[in-house]
PDB file of N, CA and C in Angstrom:
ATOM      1  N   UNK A   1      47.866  47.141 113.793  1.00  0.00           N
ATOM      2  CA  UNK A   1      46.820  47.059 114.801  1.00  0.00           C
ATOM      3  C   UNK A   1      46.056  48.388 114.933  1.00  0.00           C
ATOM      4  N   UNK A   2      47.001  49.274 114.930  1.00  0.00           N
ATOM      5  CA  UNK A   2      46.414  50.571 114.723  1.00  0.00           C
ATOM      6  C   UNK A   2      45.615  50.829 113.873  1.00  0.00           C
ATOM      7  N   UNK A   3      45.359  50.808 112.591  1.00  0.00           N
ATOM      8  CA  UNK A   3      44.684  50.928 111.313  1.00  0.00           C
ATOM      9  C   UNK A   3      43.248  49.909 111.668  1.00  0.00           C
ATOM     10  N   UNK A   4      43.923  48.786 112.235  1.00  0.00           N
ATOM     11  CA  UNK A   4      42.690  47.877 112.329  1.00  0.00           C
ATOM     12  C   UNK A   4      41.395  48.517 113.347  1.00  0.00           C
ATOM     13  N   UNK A   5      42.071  49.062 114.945  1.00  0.00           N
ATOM     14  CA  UNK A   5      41.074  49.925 115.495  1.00  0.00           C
ATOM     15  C   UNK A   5      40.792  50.997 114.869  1.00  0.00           C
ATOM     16  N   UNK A   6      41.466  51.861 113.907  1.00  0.00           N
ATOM     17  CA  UNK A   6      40.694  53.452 113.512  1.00  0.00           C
ATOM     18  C   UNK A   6      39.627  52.719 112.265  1.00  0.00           C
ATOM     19  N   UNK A   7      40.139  51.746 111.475  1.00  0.00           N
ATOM     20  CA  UNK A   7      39.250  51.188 110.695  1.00  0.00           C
ATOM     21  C   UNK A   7      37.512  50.794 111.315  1.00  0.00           C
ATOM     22  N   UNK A   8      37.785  49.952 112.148  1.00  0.00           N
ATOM     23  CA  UNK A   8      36.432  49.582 113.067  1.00  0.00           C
ATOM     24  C   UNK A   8      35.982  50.458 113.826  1.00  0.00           C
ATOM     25  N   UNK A   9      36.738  51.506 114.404  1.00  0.00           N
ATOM     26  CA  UNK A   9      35.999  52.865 114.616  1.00  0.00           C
ATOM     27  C   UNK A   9      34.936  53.898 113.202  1.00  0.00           C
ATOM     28  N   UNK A  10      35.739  54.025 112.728  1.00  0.00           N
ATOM     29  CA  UNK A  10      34.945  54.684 111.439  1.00  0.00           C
ATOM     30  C   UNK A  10      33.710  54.203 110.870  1.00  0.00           C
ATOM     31  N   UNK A  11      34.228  53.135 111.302  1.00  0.00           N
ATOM     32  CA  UNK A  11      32.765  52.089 110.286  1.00  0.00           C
ATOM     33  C   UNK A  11      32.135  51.841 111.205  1.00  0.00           C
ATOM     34  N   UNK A  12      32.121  51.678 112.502  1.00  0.00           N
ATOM     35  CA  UNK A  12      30.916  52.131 113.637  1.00  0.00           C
ATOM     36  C   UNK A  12      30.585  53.344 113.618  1.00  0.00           C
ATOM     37  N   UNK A  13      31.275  54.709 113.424  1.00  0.00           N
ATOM     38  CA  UNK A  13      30.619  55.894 113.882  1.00  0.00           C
ATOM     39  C   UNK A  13      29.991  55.786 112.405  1.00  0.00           C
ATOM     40  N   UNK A  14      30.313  55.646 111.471  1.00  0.00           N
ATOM     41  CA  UNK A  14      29.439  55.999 109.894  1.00  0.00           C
ATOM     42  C   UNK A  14      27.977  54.814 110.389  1.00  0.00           C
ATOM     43  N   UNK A  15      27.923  53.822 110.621  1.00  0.00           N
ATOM     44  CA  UNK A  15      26.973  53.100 110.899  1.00  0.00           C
ATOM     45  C   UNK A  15      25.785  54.126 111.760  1.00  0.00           C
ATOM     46  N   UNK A  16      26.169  54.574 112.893  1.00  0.00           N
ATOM     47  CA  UNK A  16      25.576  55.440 114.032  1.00  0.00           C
ATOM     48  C   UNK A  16      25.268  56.457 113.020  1.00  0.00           C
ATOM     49  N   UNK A  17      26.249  56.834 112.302  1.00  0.00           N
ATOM     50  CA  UNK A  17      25.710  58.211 111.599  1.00  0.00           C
ATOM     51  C   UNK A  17      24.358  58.128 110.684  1.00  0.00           C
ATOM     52  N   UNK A  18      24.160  57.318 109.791  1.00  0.00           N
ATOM     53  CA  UNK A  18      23.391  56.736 108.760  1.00  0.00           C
ATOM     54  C   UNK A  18      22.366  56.349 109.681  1.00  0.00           C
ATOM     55  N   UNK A  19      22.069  55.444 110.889  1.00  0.00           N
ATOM     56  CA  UNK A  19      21.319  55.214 111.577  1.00  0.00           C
ATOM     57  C   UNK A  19      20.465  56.184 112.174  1.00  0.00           C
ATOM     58  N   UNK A  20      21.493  57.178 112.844  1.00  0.00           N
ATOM     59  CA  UNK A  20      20.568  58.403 113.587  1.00  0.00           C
ATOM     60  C   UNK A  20      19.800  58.858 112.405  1.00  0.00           C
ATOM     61  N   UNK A  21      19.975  59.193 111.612  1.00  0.00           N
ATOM     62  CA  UNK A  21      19.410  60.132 110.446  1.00  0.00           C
ATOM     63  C   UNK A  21      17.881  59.444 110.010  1.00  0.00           C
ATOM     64  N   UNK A  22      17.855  58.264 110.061  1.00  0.00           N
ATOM     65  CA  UNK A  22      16.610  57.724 109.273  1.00  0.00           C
ATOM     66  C   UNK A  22      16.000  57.604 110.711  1.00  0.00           C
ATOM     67  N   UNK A  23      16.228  57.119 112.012  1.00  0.00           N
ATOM     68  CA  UNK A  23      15.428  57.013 112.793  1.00  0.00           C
ATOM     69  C   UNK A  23      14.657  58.433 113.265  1.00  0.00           C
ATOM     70  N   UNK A  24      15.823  59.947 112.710  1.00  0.00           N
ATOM     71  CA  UNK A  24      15.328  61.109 113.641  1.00  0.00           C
ATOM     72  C   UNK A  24      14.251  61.259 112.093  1.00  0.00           C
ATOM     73  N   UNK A  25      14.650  61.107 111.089  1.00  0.00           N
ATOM     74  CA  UNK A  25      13.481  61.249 110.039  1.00  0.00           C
ATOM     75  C   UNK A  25      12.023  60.224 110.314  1.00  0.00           C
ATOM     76  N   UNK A  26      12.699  58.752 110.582  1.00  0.00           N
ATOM     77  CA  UNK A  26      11.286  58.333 111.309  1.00  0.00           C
ATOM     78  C   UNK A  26      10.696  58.817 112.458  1.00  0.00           C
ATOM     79  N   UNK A  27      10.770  59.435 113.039  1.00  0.00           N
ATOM     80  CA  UNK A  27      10.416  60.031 114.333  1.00  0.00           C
ATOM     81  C   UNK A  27       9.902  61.772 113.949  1.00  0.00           C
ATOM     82  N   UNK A  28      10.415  61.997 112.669  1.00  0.00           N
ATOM     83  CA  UNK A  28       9.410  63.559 112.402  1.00  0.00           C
ATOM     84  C   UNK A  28       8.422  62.752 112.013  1.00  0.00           C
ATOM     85  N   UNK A  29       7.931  62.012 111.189  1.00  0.00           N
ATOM     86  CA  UNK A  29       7.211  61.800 110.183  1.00  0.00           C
ATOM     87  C   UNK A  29       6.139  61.236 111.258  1.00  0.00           C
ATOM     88  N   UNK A  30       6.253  60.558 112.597  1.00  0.00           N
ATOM     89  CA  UNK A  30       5.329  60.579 112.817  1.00  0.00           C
ATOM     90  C   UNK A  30       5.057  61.354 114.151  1.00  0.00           C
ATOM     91  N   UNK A  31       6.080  62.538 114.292  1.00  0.00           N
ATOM     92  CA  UNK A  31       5.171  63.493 115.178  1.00  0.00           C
ATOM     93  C   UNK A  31       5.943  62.911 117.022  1.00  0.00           C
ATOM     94  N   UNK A  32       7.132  61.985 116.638  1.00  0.00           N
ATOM     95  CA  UNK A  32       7.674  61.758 118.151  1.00  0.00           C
ATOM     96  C   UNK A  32       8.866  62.464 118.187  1.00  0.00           C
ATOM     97  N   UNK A  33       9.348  62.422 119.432  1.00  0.00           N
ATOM     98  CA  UNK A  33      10.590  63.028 120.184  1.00  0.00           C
ATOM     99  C   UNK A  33      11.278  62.727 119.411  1.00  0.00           C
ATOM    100  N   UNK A  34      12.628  63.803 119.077  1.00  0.00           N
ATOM    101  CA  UNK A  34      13.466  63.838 117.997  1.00  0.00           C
ATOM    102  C   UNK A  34      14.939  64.030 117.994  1.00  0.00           C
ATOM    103  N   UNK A  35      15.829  63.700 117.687  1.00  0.00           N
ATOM    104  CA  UNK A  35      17.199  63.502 118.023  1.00  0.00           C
ATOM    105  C   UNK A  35      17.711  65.107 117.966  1.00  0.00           C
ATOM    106  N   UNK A  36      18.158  65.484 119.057  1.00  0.00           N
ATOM    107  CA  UNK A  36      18.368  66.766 118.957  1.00  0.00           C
ATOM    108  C   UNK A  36      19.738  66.839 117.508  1.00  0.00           C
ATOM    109  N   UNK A  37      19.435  68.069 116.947  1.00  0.00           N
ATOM    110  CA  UNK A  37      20.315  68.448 116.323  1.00  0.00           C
ATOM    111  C   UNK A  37      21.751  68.876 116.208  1.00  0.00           C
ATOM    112  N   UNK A  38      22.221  68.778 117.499  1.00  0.00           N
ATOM    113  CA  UNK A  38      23.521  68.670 117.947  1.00  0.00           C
ATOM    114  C   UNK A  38      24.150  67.101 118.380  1.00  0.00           C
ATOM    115  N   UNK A  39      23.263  66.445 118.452  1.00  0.00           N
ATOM    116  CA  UNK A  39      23.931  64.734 118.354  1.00  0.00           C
ATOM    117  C   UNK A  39      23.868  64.565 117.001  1.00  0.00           C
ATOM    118  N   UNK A  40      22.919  64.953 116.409  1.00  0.00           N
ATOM    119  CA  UNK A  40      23.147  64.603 114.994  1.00  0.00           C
ATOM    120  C   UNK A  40      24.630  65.081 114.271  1.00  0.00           C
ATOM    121  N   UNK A  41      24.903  66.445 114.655  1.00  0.00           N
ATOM    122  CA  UNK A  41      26.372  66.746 113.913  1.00  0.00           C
ATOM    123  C   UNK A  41      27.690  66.089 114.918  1.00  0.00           C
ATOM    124  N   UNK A  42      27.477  65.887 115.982  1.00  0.00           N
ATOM    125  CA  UNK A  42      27.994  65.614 116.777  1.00  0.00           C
ATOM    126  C   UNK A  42      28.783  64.084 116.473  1.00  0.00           C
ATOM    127  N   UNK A  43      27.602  63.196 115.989  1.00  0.00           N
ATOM    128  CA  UNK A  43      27.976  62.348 115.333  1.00  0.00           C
ATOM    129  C   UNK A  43      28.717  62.116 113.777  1.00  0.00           C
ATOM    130  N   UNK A  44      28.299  62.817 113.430  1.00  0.00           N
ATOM    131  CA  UNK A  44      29.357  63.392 111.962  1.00  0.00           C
ATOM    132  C   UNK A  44      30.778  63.702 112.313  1.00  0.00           C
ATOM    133  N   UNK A  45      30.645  65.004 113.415  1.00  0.00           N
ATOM    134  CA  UNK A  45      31.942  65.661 113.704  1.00  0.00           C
ATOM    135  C   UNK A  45      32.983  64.291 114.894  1.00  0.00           C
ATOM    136  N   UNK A  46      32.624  63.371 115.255  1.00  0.00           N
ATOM    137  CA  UNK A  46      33.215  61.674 115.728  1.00  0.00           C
ATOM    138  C   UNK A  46      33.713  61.128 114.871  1.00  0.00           C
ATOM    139  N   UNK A  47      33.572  61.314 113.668  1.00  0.00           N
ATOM    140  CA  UNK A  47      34.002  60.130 112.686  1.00  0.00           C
ATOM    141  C   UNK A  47      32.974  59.926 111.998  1.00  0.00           C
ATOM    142  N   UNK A  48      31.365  59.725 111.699  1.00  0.00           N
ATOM    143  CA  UNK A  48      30.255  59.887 111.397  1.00  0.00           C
ATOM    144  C   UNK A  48      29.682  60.549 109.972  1.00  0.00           C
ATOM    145  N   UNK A  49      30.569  60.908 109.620  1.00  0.00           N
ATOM    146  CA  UNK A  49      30.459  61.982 108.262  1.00  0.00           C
ATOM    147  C   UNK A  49      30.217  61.460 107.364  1.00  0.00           C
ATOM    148  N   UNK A  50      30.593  60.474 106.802  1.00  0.00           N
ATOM    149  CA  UNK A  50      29.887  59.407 105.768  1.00  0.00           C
ATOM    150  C   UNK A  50      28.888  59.375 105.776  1.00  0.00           C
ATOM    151  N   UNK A  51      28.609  58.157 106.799  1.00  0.00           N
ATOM    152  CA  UNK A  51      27.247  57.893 107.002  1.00  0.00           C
ATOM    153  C   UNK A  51      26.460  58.870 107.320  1.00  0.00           C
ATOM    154  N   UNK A  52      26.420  59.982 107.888  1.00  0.00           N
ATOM    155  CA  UNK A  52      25.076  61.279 108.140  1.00  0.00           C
ATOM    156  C   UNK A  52      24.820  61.764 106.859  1.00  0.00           C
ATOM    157  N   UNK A  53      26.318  61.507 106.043  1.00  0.00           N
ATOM    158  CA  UNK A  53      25.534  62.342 104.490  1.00  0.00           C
ATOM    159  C   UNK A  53      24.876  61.398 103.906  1.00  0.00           C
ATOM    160  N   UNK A  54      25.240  59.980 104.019  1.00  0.00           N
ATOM    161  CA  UNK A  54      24.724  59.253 103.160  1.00  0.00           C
ATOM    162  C   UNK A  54      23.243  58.989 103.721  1.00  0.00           C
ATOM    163  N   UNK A  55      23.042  59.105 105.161  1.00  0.00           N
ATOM    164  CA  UNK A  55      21.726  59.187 105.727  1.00  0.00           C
ATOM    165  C   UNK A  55      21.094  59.990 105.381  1.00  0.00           C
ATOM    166  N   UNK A  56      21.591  61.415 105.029  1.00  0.00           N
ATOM    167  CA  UNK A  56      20.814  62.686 104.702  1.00  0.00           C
ATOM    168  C   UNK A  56      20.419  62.641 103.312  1.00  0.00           C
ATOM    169  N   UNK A  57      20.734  61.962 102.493  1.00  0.00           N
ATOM    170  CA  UNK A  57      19.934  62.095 101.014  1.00  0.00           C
ATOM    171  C   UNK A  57      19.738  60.732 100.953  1.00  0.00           C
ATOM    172  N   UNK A  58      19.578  59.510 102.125  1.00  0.00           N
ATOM    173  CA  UNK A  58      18.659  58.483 101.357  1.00  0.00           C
ATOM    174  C   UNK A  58      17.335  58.637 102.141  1.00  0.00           C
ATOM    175  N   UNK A  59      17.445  59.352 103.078  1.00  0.00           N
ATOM    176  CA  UNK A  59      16.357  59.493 103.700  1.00  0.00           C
ATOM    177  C   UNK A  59      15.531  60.922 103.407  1.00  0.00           C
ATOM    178  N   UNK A  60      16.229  61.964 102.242  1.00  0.00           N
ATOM    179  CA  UNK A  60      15.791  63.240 102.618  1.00  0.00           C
ATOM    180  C   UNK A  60      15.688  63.790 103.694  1.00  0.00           C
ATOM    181  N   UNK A  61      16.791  64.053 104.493  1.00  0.00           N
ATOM    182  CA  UNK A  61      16.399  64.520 105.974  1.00  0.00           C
ATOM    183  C   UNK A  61      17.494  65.862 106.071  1.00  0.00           C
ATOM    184  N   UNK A  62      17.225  66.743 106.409  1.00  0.00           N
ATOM    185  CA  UNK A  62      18.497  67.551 107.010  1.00  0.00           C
ATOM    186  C   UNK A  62      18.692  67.998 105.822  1.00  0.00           C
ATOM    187  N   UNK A  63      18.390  68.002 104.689  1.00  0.00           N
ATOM    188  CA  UNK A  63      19.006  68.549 103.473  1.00  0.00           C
ATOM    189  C   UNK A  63      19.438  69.946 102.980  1.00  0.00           C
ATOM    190  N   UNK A  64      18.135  70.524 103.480  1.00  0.00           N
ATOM    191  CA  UNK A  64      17.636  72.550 103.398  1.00  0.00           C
ATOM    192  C   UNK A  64      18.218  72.960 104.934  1.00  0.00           C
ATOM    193  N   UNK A  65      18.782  72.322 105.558  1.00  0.00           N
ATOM    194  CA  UNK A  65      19.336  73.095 106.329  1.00  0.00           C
ATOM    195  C   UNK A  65      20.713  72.916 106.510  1.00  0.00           C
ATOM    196  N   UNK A  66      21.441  74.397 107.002  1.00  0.00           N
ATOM    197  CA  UNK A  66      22.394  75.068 106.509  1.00  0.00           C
ATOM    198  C   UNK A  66      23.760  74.437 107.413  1.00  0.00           C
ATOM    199  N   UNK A  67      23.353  74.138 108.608  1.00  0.00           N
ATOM    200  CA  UNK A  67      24.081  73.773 109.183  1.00  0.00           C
ATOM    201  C   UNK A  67      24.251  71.982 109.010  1.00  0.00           C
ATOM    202  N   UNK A  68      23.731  71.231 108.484  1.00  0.00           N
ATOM    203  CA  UNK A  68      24.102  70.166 107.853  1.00  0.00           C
ATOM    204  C   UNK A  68      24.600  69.926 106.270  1.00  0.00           C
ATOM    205  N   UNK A  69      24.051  70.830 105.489  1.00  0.00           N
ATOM    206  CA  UNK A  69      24.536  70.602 104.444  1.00  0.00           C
ATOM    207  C   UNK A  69      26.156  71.393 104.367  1.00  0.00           C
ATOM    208  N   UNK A  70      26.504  71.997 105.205  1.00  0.00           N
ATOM    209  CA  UNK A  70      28.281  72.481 105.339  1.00  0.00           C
ATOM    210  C   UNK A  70      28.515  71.454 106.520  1.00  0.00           C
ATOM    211  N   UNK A  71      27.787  71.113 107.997  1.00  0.00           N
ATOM    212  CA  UNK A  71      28.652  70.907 108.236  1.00  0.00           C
ATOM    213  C   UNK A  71      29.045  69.415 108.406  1.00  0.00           C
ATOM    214  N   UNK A  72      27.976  68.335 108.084  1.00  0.00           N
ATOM    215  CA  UNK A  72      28.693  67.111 107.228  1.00  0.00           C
ATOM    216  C   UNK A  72      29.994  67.365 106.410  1.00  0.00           C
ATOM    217  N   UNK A  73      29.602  67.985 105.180  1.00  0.00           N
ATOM    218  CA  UNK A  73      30.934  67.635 104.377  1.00  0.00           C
ATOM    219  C   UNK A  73      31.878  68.220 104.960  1.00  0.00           C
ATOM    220  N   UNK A  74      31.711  69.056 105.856  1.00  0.00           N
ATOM    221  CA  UNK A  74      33.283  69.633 106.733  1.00  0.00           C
ATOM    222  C   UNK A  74      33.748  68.793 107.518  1.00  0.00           C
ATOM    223  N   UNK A  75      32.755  68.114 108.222  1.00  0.00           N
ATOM    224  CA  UNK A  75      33.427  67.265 109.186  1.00  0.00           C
ATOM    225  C   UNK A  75      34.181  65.609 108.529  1.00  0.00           C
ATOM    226  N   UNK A  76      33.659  65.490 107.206  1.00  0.00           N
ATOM    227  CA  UNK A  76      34.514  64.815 106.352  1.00  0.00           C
ATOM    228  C   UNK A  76      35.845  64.920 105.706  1.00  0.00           C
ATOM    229  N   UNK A  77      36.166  66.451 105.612  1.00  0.00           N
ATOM    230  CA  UNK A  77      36.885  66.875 104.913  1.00  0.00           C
ATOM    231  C   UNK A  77      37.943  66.664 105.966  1.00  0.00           C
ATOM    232  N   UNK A  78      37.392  66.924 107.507  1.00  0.00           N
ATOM    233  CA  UNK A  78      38.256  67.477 108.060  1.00  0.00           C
ATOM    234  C   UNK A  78      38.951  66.208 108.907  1.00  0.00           C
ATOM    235  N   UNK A  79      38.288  65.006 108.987  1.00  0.00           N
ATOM    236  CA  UNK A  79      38.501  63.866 109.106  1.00  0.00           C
ATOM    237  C   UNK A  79      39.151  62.856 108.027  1.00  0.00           C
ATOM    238  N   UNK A  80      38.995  63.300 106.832  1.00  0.00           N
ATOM    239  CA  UNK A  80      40.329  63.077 105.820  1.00  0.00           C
ATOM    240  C   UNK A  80      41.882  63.285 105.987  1.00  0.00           C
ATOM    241  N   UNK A  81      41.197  64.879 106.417  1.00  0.00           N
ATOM    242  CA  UNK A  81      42.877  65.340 106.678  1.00  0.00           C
ATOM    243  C   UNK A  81      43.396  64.891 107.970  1.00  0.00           C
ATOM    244  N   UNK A  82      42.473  64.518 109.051  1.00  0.00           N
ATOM    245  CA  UNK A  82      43.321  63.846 110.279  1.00  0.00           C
ATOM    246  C   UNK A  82      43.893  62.720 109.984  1.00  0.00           C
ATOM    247  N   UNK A  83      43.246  61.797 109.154  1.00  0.00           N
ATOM    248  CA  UNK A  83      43.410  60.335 108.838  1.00  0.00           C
ATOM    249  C   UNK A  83      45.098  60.199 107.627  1.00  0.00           C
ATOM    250  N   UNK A  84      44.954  61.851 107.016  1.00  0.00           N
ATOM    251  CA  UNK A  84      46.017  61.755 106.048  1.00  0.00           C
ATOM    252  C   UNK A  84      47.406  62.093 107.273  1.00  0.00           C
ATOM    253  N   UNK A  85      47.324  63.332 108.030  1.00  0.00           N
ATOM    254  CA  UNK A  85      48.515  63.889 108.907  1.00  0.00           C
ATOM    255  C   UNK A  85      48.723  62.514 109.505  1.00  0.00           C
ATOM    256  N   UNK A  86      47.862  61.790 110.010  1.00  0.00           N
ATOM    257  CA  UNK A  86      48.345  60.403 110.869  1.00  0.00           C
ATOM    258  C   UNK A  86      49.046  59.841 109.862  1.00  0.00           C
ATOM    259  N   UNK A  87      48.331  59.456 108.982  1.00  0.00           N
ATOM    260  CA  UNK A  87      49.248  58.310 108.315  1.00  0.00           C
ATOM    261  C   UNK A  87      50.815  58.652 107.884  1.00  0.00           C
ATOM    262  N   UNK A  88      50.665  59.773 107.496  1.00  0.00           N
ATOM    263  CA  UNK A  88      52.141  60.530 106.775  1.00  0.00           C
ATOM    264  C   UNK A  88      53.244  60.812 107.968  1.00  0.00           C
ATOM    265  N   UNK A  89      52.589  61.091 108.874  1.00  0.00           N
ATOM    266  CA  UNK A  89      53.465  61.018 110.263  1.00  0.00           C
ATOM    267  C   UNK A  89      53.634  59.489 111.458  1.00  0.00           C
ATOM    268  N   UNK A  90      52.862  58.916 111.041  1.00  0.00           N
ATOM    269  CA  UNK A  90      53.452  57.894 111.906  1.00  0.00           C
ATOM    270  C   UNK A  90      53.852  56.473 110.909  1.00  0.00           C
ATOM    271  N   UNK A  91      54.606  57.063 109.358  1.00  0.00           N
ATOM    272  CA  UNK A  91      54.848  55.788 108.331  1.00  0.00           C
ATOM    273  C   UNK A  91      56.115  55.590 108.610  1.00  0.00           C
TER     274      UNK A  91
END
């Protein structure tokens, strides 16, 4: 049951993640209010890390900057390793 909620968690926050990214890229492109840049990692650093990277190079968004291109894949990396300590400790 457990696996089943962290499963459907992940794959909602990667959904949100991938989502924010193309809407805050639709929203430069035409000049409206813009998802601040701390929900954007914010959502990565939730569980989100997938999807913001995969948002960030299908949309070209966030790419040249420094604090998304480390800290997506960190917050992946680092959500691997929570997902690995859980599993290895509660088998």
């Amino acid at each position: 049951m457990l696996l089943l909620l962290a499963s459907a968690y992940y794959i909602m926050m990667n959904v949100i993640g991938f989502a924010t990214m193309g809407i805050d890229k639709n929203k430069a492109i035409k000049h409206q209010w813009r998802i601040p840049e701390a929900t954007l990692l914010l959502v990565a650093f939730l569980g989100g890390g997938i999807g913001s990277w995969l948002g960030m190079h299908t949309f070209h968004h966030k790419t040249h900057k420094w604090k998304f291109t480390f800290g997506v894949p960190f917050s992946i990396v680092l959500h691997i390793g929570i997902m690995l300590y859980l599993i290895t400790y509660f088998k």
